[in-house]
Protein backbone atom coordinates (compact mmCIF):
# COMPACT_ATOMS: atom_id res chain seq x y z
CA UNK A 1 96.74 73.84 137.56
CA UNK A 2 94.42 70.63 137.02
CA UNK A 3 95.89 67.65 135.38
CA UNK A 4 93.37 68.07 132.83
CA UNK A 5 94.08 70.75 131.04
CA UNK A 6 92.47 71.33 127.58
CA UNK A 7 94.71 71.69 124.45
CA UNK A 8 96.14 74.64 122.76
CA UNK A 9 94.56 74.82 119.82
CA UNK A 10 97.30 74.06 116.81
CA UNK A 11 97.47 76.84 114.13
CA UNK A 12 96.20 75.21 110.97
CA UNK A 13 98.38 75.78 107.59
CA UNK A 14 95.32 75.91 105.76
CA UNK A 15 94.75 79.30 107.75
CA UNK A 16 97.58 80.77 106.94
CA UNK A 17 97.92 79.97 103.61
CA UNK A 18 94.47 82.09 102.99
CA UNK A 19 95.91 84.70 104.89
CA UNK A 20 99.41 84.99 103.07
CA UNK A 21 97.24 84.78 99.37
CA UNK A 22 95.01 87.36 100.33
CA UNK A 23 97.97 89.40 101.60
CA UNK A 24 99.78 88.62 98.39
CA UNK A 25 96.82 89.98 96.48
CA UNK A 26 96.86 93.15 98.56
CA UNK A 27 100.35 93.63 98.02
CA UNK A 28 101.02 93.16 94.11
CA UNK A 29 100.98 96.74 92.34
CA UNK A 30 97.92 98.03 90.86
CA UNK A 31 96.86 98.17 87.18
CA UNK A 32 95.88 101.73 87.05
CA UNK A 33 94.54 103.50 84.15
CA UNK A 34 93.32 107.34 84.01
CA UNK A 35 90.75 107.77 80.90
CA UNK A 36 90.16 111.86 80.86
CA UNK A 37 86.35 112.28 79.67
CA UNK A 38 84.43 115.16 78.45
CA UNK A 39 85.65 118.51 79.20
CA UNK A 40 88.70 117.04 81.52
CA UNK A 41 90.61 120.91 82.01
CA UNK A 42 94.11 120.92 83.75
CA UNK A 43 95.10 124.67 84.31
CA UNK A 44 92.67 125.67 82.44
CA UNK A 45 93.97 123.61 78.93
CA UNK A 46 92.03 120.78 77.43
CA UNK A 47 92.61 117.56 78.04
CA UNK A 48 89.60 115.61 77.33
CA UNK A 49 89.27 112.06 75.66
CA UNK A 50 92.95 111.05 76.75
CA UNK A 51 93.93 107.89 78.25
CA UNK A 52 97.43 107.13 80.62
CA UNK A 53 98.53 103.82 81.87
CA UNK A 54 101.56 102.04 82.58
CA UNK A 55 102.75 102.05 79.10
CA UNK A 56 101.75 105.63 78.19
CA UNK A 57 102.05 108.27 81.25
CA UNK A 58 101.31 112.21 81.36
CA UNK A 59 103.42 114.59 83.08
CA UNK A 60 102.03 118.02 83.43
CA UNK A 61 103.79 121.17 84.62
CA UNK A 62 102.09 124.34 84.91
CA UNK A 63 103.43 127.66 85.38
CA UNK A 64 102.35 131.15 86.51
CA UNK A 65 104.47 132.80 83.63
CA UNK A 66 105.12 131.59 80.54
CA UNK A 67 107.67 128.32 80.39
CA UNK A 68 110.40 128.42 78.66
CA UNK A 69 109.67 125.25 76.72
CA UNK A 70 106.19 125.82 75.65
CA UNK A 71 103.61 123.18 74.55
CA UNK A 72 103.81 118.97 74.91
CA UNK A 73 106.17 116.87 73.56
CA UNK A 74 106.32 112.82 73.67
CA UNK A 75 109.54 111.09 75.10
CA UNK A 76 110.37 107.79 75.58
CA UNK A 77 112.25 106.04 78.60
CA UNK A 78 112.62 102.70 79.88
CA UNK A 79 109.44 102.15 81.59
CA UNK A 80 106.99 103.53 77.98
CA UNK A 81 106.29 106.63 76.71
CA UNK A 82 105.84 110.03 78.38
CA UNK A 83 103.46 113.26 77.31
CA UNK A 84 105.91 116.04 79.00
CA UNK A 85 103.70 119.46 78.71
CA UNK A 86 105.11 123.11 80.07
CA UNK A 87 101.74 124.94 79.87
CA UNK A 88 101.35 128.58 81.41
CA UNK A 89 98.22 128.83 83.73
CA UNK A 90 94.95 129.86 82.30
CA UNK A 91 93.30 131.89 84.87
């Protein structure tokens, strides 16, 4: 080695705090939102003009016979409200 080495080059905290805030950004959860437009069909049933967030989810079962607890209902738990529908496959 030569006495006169060159310098390791010192890691700059101005670096790395752009790097952890645009990790940060990557990393918060996402503020999703489903709007259903014009003729939106799910198994064949109608689901147009119908919006679902955070707040106010869908959950959709669909069945080859027909359910045993036919149609949609709204219930509420801790996180908002939730659409439930048991809806027998249109073919």
């Amino acid at each position: 080695m030569s006495a006169t080495a060159r310098p390791r080059p010192r890691f700059n905290s101005a670096i790395a705090a752009l790097a952890l805030a645009t990790l940060g950004g990557f990393a918060s959860p996402a503020a999703a939102e489903v709007r259903f437009g014009n003729n939106v069909r799910i198994g064949g049933h109608d689901f147009s003009h119908q919006t679902f967030n955070a707040k106010r989810r869908g959950r959709i079962y669909l069945y080859d016979r027909k359910p045993r607890r036919e149609g949609c209902v709204w219930q509420v738990d801790g996180r908002g409200r939730v659409r439930v529908c048991h809806l027998q496959r249109l073919r």
